[in-house]
C-alpha atoms as a PDB file:
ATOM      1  CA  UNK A   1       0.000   0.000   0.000  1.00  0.00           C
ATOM      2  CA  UNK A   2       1.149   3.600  -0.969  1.00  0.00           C
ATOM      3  CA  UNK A   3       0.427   6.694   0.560  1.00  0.00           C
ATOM      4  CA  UNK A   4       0.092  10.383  -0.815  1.00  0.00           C
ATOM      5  CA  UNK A   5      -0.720  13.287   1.390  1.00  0.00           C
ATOM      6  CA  UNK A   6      -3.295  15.889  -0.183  1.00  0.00           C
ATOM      7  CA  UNK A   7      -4.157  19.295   1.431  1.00  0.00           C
ATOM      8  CA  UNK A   8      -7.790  19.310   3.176  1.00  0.00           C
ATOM      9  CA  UNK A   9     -10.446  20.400   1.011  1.00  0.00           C
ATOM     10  CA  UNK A  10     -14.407  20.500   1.366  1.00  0.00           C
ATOM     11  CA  UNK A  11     -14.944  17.552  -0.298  1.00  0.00           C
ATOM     12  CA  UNK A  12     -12.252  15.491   1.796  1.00  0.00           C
ATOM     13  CA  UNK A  13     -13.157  16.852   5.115  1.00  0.00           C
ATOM     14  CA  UNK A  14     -17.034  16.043   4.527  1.00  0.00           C
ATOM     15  CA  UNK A  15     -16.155  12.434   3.204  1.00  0.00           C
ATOM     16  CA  UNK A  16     -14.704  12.478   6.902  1.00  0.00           C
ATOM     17  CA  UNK A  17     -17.509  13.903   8.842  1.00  0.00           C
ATOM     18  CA  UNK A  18     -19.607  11.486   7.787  1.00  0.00           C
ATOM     19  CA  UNK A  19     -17.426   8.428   8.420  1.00  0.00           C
ATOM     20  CA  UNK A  20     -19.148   6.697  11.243  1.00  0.00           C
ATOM     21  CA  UNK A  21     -17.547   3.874  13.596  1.00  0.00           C
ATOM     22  CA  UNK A  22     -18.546   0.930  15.800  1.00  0.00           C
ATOM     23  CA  UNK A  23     -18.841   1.176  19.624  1.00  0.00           C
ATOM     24  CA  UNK A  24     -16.406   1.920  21.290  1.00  0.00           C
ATOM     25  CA  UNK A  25     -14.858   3.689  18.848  1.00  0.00           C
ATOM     26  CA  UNK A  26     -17.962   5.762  18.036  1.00  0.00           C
ATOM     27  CA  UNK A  27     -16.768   8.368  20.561  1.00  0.00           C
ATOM     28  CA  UNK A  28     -14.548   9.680  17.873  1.00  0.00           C
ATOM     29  CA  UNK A  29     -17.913  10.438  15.376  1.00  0.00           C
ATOM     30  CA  UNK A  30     -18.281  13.715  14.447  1.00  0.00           C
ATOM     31  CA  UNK A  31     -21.160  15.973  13.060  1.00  0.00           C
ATOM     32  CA  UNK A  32     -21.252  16.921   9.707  1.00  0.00           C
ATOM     33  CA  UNK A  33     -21.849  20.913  10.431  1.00  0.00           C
ATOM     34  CA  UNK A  34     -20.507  24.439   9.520  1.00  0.00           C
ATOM     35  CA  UNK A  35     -18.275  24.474  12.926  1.00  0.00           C
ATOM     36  CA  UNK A  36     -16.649  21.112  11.913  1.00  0.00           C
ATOM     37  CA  UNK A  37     -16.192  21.914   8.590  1.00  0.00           C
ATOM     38  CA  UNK A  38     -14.330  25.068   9.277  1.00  0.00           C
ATOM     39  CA  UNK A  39     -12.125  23.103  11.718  1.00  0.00           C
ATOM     40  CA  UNK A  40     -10.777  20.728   9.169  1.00  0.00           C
ATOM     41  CA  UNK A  41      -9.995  23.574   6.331  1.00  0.00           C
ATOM     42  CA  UNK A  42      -9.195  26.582   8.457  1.00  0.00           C
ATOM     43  CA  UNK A  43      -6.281  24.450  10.545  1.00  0.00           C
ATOM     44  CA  UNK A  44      -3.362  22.048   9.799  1.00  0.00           C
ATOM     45  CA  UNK A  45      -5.547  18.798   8.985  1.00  0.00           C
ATOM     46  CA  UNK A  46      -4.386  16.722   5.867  1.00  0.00           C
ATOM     47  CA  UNK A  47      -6.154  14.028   3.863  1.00  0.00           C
ATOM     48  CA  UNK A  48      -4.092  10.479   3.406  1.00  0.00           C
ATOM     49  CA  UNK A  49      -5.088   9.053   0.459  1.00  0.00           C
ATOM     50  CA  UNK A  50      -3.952   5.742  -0.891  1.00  0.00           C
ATOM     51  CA  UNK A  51      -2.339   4.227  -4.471  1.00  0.00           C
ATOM     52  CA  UNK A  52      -5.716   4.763  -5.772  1.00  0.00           C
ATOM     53  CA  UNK A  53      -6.200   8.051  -4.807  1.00  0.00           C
ATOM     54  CA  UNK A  54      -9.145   6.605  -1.824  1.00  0.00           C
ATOM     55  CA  UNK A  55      -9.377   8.770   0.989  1.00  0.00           C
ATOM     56  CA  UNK A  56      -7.577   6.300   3.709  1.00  0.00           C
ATOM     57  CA  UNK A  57      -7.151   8.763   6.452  1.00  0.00           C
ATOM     58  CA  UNK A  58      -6.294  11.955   7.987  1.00  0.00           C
ATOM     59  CA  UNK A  59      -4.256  13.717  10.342  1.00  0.00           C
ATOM     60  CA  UNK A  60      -3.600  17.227  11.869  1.00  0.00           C
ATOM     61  CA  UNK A  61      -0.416  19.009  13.488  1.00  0.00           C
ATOM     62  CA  UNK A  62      -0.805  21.460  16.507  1.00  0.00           C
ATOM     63  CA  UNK A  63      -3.893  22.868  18.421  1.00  0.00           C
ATOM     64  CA  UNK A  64      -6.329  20.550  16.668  1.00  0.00           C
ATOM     65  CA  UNK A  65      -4.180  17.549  17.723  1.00  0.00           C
ATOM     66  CA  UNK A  66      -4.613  19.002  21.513  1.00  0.00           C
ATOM     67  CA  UNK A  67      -7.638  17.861  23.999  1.00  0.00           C
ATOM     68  CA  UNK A  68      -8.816  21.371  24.886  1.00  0.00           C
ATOM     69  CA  UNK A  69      -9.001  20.311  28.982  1.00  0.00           C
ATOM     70  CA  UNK A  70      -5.564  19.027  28.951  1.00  0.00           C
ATOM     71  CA  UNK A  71      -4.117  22.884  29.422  1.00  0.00           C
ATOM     72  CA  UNK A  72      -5.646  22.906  32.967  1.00  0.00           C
ATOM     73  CA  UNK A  73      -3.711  20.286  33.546  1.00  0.00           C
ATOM     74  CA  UNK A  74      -0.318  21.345  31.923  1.00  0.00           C
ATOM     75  CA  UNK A  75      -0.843  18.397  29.357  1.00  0.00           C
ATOM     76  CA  UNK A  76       0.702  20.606  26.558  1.00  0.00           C
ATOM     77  CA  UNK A  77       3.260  23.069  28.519  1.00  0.00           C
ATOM     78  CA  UNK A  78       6.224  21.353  26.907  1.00  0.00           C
ATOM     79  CA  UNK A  79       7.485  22.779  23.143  1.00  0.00           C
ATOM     80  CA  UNK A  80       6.267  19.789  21.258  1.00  0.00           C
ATOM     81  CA  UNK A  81       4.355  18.867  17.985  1.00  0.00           C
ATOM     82  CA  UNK A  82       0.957  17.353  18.650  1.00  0.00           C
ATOM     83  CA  UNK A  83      -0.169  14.909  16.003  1.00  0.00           C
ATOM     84  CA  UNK A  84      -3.697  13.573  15.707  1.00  0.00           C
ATOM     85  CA  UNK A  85      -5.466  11.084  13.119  1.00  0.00           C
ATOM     86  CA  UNK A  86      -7.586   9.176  11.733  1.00  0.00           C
ATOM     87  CA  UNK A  87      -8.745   5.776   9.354  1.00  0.00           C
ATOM     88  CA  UNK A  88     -11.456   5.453   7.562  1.00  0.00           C
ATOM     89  CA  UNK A  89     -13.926   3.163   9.897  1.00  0.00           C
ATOM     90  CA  UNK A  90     -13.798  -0.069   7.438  1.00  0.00           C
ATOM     91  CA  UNK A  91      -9.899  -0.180   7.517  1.00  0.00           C
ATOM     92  CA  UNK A  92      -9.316  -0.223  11.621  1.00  0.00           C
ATOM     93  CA  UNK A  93      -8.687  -3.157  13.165  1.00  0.00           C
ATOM     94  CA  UNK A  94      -7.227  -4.719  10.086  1.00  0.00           C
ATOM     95  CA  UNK A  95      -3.151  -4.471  10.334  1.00  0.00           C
ATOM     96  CA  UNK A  96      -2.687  -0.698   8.463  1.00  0.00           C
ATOM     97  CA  UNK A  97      -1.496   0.826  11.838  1.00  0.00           C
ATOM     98  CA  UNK A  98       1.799   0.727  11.689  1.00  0.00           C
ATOM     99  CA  UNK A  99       2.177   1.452   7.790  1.00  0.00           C
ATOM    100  CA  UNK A 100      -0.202   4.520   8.005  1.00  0.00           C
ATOM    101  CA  UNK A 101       0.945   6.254  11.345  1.00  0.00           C
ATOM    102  CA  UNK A 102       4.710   5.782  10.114  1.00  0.00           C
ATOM    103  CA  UNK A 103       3.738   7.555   7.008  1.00  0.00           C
ATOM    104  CA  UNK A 104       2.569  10.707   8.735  1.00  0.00           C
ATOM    105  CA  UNK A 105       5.542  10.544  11.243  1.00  0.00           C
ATOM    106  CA  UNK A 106       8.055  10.339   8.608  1.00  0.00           C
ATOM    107  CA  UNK A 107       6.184  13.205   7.212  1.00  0.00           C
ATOM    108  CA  UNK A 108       6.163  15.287  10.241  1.00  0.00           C
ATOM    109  CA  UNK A 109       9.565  14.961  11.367  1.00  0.00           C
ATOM    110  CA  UNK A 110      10.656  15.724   7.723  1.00  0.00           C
ATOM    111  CA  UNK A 111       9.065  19.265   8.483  1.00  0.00           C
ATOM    112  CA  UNK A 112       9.427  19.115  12.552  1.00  0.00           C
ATOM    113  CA  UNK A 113      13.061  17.897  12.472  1.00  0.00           C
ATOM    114  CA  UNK A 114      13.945  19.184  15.968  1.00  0.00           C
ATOM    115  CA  UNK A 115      10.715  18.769  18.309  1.00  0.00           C
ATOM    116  CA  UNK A 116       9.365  15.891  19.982  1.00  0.00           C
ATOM    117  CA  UNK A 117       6.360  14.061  18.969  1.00  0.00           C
ATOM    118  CA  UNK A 118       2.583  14.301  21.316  1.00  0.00           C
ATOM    119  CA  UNK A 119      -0.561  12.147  20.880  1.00  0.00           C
ATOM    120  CA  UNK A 120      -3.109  12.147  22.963  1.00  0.00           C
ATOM    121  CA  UNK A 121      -6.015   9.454  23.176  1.00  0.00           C
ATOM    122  CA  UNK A 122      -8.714   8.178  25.146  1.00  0.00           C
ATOM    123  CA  UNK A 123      -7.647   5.676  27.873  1.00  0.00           C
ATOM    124  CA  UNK A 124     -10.273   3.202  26.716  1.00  0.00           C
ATOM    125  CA  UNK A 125      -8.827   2.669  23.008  1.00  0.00           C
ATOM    126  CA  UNK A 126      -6.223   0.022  24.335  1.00  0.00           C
ATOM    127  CA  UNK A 127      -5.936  -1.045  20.618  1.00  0.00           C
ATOM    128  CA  UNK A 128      -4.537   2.554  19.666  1.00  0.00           C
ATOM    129  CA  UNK A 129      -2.061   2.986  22.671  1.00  0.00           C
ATOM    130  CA  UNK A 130      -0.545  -0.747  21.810  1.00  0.00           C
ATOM    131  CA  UNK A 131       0.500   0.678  18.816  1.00  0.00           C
ATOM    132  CA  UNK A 132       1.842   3.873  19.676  1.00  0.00           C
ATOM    133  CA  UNK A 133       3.373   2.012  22.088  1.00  0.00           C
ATOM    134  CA  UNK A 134       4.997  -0.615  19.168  1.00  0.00           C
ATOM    135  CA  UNK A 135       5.964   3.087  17.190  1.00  0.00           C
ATOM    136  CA  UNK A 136       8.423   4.065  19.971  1.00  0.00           C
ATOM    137  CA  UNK A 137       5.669   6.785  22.358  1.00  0.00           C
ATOM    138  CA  UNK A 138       6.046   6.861  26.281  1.00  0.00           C
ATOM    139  CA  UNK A 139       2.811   7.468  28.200  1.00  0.00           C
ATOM    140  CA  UNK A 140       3.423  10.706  29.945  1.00  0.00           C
ATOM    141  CA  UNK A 141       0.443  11.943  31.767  1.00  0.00           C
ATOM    142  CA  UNK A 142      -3.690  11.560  32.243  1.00  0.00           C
ATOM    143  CA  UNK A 143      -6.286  13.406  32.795  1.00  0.00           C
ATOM    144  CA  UNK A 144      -9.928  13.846  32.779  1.00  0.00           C
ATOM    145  CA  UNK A 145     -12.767  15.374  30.491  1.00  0.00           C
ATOM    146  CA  UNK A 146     -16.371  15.261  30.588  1.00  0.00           C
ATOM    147  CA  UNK A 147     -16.478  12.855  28.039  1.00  0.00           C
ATOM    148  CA  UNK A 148     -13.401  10.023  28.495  1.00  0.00           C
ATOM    149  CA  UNK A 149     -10.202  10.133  30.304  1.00  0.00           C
ATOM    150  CA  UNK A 150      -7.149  10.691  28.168  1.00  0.00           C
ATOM    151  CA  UNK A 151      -3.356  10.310  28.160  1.00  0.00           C
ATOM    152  CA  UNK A 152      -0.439  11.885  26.569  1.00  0.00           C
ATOM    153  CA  UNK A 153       2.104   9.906  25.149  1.00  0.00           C
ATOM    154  CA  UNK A 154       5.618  11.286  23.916  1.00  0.00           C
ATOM    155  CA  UNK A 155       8.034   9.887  21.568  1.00  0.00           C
ATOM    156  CA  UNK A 156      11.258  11.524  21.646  1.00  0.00           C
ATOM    157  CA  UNK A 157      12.972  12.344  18.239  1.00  0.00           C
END
């Protein structure tokens, strides 16, 4: 499988919207809505698409990558770049992990050669942390939302 990374347009980030997955995952759904919209083209969010130019996934560097509640708890004081993503629903769970998240990080230390790497993700999706995990990240702190309780996780570059 080959990768290509495209810049975030309307009709990429609405594909996404409306991707839907199974419980548990389903806490990552979003809403297909002006707000969301604007989130995904007015901020660093790329599209991954694969050898046949299918949307496979996306990811986003920075603020976006950042649980908002984690700054009350210091989650993001140190000078790092946060990285978040996403598959498309019907290709979890089905061995692409490692291939697609070593895509983006070759990408974003290629353009981030000096910082660290963040994540953050919810404490319940064991699946995702066993991977990060297998891709060299540290779990560094927790905390709590409303929602789901979260941890950082660091890999140093």
């Amino acid at each position: 499988m080959e990768f290509t990374i495209k810049n975030m347009n309307e009709k990429l980030a609405t594909e996404i919207l409306k991707w839907k997955y199974v419980k548990p995952y389903d806490f990552y759904n979003n809403e297909l809505d002006d707000e969301s919209l604007q989130e995904f083209l007015e901020n660093q969010y790329f599209a991954v698409v694969d050898q046949d130019n299918d949307l496979f996934g996306f990811f986003c560097i920075g603020d976006s990558a950042q649980v908002p509640a984690g700054n009350q708890y210091g989650a993001y004081r140190d000078d790092m770049v946060d990285v978040g993503f996403g598959m498309k629903p019907d290709l979890t769970g089905r061995g692409y992990g490692i291939k697609f998240c070593s895509f983006i990080f070759r990408y974003v230390h290629e353009n981030y050669k000096d910082k660290d790497f963040r994540l953050t993700v919810a404490t319940f999706n064991e699946r995702a942390i066993h991977l990060y995990v297998k891709l060299g990240f540290a779990k560094k702190m927790a905390f709590d939302t409303d929602s789901a309780e979260f941890i950082t996780m660091v890999k140093e570059n």
